[in-house]
PDB file of N, CA and C in Angstrom:
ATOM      1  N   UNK A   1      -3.310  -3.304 -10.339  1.00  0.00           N
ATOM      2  CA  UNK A   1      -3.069  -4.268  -9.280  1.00  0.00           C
ATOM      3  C   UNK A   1      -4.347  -4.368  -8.447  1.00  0.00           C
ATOM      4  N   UNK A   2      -4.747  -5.656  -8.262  1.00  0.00           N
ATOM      5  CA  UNK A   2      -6.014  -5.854  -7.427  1.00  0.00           C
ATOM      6  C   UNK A   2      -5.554  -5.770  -5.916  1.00  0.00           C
ATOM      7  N   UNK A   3      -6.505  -5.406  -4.986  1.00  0.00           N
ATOM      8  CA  UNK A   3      -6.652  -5.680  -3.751  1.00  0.00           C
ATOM      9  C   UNK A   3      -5.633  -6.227  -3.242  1.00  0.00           C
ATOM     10  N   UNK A   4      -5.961  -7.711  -3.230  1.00  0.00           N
ATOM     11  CA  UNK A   4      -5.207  -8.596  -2.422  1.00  0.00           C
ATOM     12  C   UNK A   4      -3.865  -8.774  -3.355  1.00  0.00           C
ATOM     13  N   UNK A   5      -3.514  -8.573  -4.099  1.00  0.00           N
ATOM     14  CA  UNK A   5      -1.954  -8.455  -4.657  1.00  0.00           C
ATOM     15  C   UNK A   5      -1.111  -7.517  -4.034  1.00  0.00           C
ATOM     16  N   UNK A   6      -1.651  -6.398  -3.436  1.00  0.00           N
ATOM     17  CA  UNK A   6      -1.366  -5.265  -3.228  1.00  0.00           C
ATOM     18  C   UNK A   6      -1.010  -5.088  -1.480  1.00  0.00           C
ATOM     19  N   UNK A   7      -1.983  -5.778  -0.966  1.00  0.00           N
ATOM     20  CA  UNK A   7      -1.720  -6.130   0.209  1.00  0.00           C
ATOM     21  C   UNK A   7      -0.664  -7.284   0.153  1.00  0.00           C
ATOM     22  N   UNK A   8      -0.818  -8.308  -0.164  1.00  0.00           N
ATOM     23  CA  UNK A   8       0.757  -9.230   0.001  1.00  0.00           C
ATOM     24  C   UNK A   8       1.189  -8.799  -0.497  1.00  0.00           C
ATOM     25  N   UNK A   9       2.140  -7.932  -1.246  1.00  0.00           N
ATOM     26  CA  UNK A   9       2.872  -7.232  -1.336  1.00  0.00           C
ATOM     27  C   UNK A   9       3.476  -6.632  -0.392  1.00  0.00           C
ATOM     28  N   UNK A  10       2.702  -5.788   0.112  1.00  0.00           N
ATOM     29  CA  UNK A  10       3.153  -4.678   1.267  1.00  0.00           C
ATOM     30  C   UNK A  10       3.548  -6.022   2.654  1.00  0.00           C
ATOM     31  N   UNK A  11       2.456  -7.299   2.694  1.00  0.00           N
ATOM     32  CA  UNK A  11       3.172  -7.683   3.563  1.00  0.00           C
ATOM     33  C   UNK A  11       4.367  -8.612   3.689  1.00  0.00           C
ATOM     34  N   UNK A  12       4.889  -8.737   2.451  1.00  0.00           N
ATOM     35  CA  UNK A  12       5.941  -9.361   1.671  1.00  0.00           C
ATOM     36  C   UNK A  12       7.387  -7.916   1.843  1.00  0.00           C
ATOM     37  N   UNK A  13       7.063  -6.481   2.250  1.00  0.00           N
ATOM     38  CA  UNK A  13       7.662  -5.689   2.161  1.00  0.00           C
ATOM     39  C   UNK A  13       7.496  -5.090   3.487  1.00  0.00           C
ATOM     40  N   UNK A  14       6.790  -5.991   4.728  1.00  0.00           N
ATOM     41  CA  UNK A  14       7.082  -5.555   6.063  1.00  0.00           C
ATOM     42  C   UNK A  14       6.446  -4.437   6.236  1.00  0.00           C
ATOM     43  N   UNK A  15       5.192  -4.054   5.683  1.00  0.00           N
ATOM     44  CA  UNK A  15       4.301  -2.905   5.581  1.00  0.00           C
ATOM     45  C   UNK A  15       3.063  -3.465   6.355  1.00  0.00           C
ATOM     46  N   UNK A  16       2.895  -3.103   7.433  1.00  0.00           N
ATOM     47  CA  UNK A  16       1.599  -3.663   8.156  1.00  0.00           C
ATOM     48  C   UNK A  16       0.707  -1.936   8.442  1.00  0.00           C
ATOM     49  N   UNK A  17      -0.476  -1.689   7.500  1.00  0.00           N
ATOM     50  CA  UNK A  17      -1.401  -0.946   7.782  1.00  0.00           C
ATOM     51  C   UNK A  17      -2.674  -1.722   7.207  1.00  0.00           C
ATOM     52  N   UNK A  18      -3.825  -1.421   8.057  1.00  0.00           N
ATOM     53  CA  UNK A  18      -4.934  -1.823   7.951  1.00  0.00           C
ATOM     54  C   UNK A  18      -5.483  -0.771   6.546  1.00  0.00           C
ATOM     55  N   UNK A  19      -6.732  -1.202   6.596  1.00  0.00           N
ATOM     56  CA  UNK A  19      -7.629  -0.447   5.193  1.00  0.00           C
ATOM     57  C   UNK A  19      -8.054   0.621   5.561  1.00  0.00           C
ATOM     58  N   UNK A  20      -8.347   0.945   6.957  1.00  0.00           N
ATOM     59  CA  UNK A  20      -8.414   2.681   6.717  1.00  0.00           C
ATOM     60  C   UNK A  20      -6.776   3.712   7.018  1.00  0.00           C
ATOM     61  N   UNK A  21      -6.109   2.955   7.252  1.00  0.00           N
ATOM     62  CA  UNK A  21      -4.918   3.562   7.477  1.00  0.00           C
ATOM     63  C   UNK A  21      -4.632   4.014   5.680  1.00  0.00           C
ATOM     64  N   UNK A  22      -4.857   3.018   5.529  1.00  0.00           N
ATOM     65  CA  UNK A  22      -4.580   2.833   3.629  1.00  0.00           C
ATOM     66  C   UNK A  22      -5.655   3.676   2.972  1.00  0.00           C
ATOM     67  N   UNK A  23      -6.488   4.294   3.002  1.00  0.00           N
ATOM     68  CA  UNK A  23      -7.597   4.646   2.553  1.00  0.00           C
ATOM     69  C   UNK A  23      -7.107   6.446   2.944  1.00  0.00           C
ATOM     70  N   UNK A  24      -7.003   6.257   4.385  1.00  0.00           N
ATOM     71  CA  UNK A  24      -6.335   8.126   4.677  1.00  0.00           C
ATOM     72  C   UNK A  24      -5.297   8.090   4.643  1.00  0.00           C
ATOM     73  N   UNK A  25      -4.515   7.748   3.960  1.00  0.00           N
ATOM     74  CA  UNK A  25      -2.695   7.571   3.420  1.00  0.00           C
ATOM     75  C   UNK A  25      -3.274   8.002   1.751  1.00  0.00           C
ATOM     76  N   UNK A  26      -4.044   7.368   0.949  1.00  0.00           N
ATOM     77  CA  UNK A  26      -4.344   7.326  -0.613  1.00  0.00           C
ATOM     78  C   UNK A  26      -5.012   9.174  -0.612  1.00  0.00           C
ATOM     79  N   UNK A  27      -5.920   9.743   0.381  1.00  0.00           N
ATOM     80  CA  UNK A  27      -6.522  10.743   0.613  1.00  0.00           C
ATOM     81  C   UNK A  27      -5.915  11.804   0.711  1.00  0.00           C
ATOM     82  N   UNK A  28      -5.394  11.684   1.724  1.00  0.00           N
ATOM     83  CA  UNK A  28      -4.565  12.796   2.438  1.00  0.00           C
ATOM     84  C   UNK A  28      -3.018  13.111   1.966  1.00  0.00           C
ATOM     85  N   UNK A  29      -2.640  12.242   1.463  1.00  0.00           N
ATOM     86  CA  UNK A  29      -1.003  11.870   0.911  1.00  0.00           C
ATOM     87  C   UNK A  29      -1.063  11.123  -0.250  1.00  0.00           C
ATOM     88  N   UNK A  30      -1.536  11.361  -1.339  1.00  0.00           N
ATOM     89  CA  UNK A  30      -1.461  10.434  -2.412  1.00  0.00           C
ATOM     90  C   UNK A  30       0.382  10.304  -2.956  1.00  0.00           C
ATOM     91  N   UNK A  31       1.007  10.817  -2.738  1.00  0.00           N
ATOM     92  CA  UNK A  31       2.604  10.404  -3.126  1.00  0.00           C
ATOM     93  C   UNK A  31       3.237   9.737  -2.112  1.00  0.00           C
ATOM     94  N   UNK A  32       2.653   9.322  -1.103  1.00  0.00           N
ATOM     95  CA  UNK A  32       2.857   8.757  -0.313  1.00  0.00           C
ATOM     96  C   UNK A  32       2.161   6.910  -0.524  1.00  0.00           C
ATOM     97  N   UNK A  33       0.808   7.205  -0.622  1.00  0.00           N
ATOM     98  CA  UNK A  33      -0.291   6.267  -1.626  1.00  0.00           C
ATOM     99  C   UNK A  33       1.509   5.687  -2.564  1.00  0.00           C
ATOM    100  N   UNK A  34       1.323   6.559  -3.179  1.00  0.00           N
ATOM    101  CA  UNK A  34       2.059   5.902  -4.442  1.00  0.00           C
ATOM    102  C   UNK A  34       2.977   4.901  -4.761  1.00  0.00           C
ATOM    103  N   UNK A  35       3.697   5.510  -3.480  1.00  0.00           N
ATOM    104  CA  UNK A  35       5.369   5.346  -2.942  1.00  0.00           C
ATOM    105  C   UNK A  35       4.897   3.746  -2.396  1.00  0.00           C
ATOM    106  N   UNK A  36       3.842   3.480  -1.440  1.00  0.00           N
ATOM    107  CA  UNK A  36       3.060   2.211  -1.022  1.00  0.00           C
ATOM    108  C   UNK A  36       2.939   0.804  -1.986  1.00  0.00           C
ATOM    109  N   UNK A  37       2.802   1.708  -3.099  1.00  0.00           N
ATOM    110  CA  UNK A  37       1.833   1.215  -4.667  1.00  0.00           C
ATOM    111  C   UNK A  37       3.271   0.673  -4.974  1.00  0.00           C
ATOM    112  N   UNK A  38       4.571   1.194  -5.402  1.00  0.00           N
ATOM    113  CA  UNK A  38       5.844   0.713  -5.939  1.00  0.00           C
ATOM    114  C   UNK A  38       6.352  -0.270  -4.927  1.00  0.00           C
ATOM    115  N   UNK A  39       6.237   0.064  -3.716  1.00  0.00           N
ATOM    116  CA  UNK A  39       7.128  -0.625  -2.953  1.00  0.00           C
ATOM    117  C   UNK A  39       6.045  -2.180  -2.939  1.00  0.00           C
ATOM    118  N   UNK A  40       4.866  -2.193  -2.899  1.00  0.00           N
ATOM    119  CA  UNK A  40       4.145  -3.715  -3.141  1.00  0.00           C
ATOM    120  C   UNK A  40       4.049  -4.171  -4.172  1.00  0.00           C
ATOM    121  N   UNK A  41       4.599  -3.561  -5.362  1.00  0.00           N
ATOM    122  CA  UNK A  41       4.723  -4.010  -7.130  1.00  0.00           C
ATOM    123  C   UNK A  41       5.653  -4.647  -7.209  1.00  0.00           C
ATOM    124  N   UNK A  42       6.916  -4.093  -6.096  1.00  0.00           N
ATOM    125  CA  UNK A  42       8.405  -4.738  -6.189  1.00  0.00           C
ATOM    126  C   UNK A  42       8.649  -5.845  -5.409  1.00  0.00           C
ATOM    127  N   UNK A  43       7.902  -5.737  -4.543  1.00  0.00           N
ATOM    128  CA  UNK A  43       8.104  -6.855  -3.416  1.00  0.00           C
ATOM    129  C   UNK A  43       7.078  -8.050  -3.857  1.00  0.00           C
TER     130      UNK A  43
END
């Protein structure tokens, strides 16, 4: 999934974080990352 698919997604799924929020979410919490990743695949 590219970039911007990934983001409308999340904002298609009421997920509002910016790119470093998203960047130390993928870092620090990658199953969390993940959980991000499904919920903007589905939406």
């Amino acid at each position: 999934m590219n970039y911007s698919t990934f983001m409308h997604g999340l904002k298609l799924a009421g997920v509002d974080m910016n790119r470093k929020m998203l960047s130390e979410t993928a870092i620090h919490d990658p199953a969390a990352f993940t959980a991000l990743c499904e919920l903007a695949k589905n939406a």
